[in-house]
N, C-alpha and C. Protein backbone atom coordinates (compact mmCIF):
# COMPACT_ATOMS: atom_id res chain seq x y z
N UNK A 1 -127.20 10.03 20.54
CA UNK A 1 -126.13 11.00 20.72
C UNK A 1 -125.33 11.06 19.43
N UNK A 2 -125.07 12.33 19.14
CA UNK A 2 -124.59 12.61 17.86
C UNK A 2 -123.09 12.73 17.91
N UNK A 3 -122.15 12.27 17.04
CA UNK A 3 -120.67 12.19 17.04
C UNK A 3 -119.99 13.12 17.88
N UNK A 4 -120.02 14.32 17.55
CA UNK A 4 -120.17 15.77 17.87
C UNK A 4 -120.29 16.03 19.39
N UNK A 5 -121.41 15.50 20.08
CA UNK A 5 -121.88 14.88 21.32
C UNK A 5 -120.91 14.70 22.27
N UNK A 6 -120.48 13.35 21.87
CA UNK A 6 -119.80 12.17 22.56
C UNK A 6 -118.34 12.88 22.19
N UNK A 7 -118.26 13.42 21.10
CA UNK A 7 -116.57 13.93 21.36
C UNK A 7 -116.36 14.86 21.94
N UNK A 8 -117.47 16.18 22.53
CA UNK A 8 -117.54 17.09 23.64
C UNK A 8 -117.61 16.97 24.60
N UNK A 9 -118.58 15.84 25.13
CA UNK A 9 -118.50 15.10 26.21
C UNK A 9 -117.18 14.36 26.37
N UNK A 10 -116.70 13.59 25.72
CA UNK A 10 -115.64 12.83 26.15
C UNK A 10 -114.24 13.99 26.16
N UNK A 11 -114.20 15.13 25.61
CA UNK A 11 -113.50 16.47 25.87
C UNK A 11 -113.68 17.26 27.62
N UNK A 12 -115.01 17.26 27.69
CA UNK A 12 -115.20 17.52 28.79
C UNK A 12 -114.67 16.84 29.80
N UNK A 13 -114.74 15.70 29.78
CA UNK A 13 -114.14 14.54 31.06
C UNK A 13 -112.82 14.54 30.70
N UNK A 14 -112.31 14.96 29.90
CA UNK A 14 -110.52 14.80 29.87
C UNK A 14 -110.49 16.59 30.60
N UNK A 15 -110.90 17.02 30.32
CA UNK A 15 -110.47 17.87 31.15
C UNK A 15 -111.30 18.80 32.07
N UNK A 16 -111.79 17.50 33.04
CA UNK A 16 -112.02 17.85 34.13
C UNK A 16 -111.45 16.36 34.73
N UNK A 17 -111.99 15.55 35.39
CA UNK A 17 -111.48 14.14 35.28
C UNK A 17 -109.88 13.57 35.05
N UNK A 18 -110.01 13.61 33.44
CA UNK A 18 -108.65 13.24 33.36
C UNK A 18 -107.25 14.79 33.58
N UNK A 19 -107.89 15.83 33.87
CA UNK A 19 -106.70 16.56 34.51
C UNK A 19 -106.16 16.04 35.79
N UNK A 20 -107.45 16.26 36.53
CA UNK A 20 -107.69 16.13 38.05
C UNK A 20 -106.67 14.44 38.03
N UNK A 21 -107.00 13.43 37.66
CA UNK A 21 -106.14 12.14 37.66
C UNK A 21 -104.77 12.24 37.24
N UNK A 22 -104.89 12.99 35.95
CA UNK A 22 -103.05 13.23 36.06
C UNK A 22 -102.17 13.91 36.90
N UNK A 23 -102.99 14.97 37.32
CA UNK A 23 -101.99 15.81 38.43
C UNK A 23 -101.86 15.02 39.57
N UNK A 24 -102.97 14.01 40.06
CA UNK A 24 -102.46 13.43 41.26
C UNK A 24 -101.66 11.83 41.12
N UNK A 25 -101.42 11.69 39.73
CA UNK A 25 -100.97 10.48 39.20
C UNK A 25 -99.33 11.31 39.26
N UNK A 26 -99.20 12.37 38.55
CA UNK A 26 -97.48 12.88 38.73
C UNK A 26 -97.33 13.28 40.14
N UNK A 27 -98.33 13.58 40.74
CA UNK A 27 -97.74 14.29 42.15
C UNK A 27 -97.55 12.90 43.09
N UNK A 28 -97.78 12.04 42.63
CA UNK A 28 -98.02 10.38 43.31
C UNK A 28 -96.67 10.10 42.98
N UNK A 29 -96.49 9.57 41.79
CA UNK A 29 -95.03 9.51 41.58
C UNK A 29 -93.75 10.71 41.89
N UNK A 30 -94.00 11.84 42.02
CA UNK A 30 -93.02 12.38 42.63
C UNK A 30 -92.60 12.49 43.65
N UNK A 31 -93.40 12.35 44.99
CA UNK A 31 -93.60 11.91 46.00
C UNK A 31 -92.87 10.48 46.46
N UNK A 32 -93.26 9.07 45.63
CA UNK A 32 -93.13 7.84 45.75
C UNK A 32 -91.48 8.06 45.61
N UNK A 33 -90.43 7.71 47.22
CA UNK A 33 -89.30 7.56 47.07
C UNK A 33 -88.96 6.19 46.18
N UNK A 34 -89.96 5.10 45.81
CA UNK A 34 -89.80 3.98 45.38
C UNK A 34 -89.88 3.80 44.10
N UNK A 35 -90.56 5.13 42.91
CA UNK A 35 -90.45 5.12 41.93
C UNK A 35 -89.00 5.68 40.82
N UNK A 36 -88.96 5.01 40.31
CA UNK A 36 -87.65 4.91 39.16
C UNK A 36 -87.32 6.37 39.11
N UNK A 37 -86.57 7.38 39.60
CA UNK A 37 -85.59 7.76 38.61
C UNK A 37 -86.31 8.73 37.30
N UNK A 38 -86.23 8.11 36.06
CA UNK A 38 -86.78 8.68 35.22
C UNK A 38 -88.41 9.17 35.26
N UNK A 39 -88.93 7.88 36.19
CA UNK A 39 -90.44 8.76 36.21
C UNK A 39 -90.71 9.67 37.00
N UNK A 40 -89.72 9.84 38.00
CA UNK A 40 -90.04 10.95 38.58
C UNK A 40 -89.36 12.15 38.35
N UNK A 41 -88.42 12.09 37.18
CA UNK A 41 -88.27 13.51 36.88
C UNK A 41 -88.95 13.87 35.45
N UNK A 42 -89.74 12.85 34.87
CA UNK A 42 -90.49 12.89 34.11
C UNK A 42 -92.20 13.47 34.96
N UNK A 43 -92.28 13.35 35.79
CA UNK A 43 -93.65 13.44 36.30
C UNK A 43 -93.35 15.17 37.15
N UNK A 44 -92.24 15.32 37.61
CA UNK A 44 -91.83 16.81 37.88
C UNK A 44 -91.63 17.71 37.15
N UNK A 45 -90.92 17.20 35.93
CA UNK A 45 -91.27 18.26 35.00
C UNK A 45 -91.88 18.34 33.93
N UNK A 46 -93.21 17.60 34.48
CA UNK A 46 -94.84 17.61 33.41
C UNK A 46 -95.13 18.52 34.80
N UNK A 47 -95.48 18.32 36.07
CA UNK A 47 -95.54 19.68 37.11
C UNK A 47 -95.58 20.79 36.83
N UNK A 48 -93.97 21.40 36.21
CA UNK A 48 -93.32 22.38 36.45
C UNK A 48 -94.14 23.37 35.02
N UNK A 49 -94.05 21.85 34.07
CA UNK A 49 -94.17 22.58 32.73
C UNK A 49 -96.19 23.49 32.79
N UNK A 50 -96.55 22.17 33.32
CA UNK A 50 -98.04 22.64 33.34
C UNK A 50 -98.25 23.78 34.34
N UNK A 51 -97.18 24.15 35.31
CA UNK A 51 -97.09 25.22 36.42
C UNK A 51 -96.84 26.58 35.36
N UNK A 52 -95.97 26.48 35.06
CA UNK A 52 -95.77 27.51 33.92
C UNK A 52 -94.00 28.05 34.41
N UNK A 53 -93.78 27.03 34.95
CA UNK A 53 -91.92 27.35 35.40
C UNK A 53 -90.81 26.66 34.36
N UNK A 54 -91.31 26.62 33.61
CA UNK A 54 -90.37 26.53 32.03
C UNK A 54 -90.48 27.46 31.05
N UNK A 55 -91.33 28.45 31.36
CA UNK A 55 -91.97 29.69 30.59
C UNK A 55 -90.69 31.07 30.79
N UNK A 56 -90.43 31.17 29.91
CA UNK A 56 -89.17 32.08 29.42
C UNK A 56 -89.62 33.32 30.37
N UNK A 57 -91.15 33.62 30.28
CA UNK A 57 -91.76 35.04 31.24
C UNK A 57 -91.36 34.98 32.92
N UNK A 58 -91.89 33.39 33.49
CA UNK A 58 -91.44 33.13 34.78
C UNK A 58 -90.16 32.57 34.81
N UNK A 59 -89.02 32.72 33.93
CA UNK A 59 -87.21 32.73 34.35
C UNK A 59 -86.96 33.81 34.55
N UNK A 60 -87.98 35.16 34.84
CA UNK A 60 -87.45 35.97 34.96
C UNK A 60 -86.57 36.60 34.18
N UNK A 61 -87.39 36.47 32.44
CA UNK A 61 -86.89 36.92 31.71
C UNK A 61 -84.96 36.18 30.60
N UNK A 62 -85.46 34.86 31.36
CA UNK A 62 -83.45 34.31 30.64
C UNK A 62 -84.08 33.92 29.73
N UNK A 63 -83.09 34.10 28.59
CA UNK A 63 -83.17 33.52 27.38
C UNK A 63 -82.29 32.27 26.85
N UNK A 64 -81.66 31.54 28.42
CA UNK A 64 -81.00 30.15 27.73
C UNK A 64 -82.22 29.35 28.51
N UNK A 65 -81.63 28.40 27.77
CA UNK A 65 -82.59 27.12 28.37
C UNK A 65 -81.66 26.18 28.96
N UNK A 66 -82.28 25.35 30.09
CA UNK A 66 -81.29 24.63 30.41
C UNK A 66 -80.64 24.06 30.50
N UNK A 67 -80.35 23.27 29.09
CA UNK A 67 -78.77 22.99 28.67
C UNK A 67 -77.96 23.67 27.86
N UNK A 68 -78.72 24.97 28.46
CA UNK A 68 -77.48 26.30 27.60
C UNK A 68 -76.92 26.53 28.70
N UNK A 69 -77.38 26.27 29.89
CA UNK A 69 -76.52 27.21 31.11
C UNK A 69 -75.24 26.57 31.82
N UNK A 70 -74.35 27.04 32.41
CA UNK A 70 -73.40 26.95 32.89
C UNK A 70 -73.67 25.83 34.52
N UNK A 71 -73.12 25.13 35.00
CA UNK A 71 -73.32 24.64 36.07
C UNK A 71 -74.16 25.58 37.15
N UNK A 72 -73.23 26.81 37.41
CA UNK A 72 -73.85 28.01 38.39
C UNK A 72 -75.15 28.28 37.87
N UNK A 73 -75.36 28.98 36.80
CA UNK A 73 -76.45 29.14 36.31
C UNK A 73 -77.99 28.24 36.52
N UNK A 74 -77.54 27.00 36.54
CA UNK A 74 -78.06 26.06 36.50
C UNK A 74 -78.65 25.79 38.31
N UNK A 75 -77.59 25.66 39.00
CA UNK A 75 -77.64 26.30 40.58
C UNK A 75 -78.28 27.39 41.05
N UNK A 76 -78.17 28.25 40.39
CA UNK A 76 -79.30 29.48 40.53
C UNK A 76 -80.53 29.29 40.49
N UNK A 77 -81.12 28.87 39.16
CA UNK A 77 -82.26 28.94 38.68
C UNK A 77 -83.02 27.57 39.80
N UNK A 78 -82.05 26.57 40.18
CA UNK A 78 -83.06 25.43 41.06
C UNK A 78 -83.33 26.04 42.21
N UNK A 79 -82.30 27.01 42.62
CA UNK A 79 -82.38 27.69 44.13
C UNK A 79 -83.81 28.23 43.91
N UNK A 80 -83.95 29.15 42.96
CA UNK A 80 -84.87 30.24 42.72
C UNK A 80 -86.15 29.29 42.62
N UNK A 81 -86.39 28.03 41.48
CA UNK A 81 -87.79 27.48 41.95
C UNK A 81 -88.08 26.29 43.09
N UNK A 82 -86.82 26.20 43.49
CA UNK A 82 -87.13 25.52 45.11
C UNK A 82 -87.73 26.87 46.22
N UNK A 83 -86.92 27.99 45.95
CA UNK A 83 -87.73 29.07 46.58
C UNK A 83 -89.26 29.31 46.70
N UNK A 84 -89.43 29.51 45.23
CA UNK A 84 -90.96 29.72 44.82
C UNK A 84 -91.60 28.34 45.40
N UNK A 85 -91.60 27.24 44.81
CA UNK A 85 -92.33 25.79 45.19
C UNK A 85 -91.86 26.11 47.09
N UNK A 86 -91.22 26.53 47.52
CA UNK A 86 -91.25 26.45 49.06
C UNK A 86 -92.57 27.33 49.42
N UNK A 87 -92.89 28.69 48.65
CA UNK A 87 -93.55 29.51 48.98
C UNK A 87 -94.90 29.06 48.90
N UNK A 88 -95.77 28.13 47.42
CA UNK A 88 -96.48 27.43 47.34
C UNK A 88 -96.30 26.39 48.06
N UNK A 89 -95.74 25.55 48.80
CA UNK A 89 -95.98 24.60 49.89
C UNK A 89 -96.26 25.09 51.18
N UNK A 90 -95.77 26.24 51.30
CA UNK A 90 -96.26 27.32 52.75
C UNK A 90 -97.51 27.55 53.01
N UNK A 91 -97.58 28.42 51.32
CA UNK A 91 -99.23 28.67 51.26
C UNK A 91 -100.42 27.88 51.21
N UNK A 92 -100.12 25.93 50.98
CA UNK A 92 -100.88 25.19 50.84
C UNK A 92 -100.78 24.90 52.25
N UNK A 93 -99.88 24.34 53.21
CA UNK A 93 -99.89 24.20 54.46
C UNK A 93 -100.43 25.34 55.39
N UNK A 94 -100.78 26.32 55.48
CA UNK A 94 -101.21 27.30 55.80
C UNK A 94 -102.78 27.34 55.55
N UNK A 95 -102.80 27.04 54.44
CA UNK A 95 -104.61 27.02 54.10
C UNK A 95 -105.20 25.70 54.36
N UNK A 96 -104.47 24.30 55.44
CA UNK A 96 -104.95 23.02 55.35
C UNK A 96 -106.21 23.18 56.07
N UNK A 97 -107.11 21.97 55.99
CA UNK A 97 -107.94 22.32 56.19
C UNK A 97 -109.27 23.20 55.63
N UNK A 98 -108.68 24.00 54.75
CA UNK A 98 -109.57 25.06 54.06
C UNK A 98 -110.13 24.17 52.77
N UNK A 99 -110.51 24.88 51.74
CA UNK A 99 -110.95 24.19 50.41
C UNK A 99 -110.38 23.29 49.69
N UNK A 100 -108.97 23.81 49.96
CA UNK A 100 -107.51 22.83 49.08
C UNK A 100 -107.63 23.57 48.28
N UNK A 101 -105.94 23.39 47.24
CA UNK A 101 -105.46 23.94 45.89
C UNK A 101 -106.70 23.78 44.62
N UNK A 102 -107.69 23.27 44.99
CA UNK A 102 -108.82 23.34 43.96
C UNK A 102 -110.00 23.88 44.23
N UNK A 103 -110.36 25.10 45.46
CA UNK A 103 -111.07 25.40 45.58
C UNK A 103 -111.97 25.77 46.95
């Protein structure tokens, strides 16, 4: 096996493999009422970010970020993706049983 090889291959398994393990490694810790604090808002918003809900397109267009915003502001925008993440937990509970979120 040629260098080239083994670094496509070992590309391949990071992302298939090692995606699949990290998403259920952050969704493990976000979940876990017993984990620290920092890792779980570290592991929620590796979530959010890989969701695409830090993306200036899905704020529905704001151009602060969130330690530009005002307390309210700030209140808004969690309302709005506790909304959405309610709507994706609907739609996953709704489809249980079926393929799951992967298929």
């Amino acid at each position: 096996m040629t260098v080239e090889e083994a670094q496509a291959e070992l590309l391949h398994r990071v992302h298939t493999e090692g995606v699949l393990a990290a998403y259920e490694a952050s969704l493990a810790i976000c979940r876990d009422p017993k984990a620290p604090a920092p890792a779980r808002a570290t592991a929620s918003s590796t979530l959010f970010r890989v969701a695409g809900y830090f993306n200036k397109e899905n704020a529905g267009g704001s151009e602060k970020e969130p330690h530009e915003m005002s307390a309210d502001e700030l209140a808004q925008a969690v309302r709005k993706i506790s909304a959405e993440m309610e709507a994706v937990h609907s739609s996953c509970r709704s489809n249980e049983g079926g393929s799951g979120i992967f298929g």
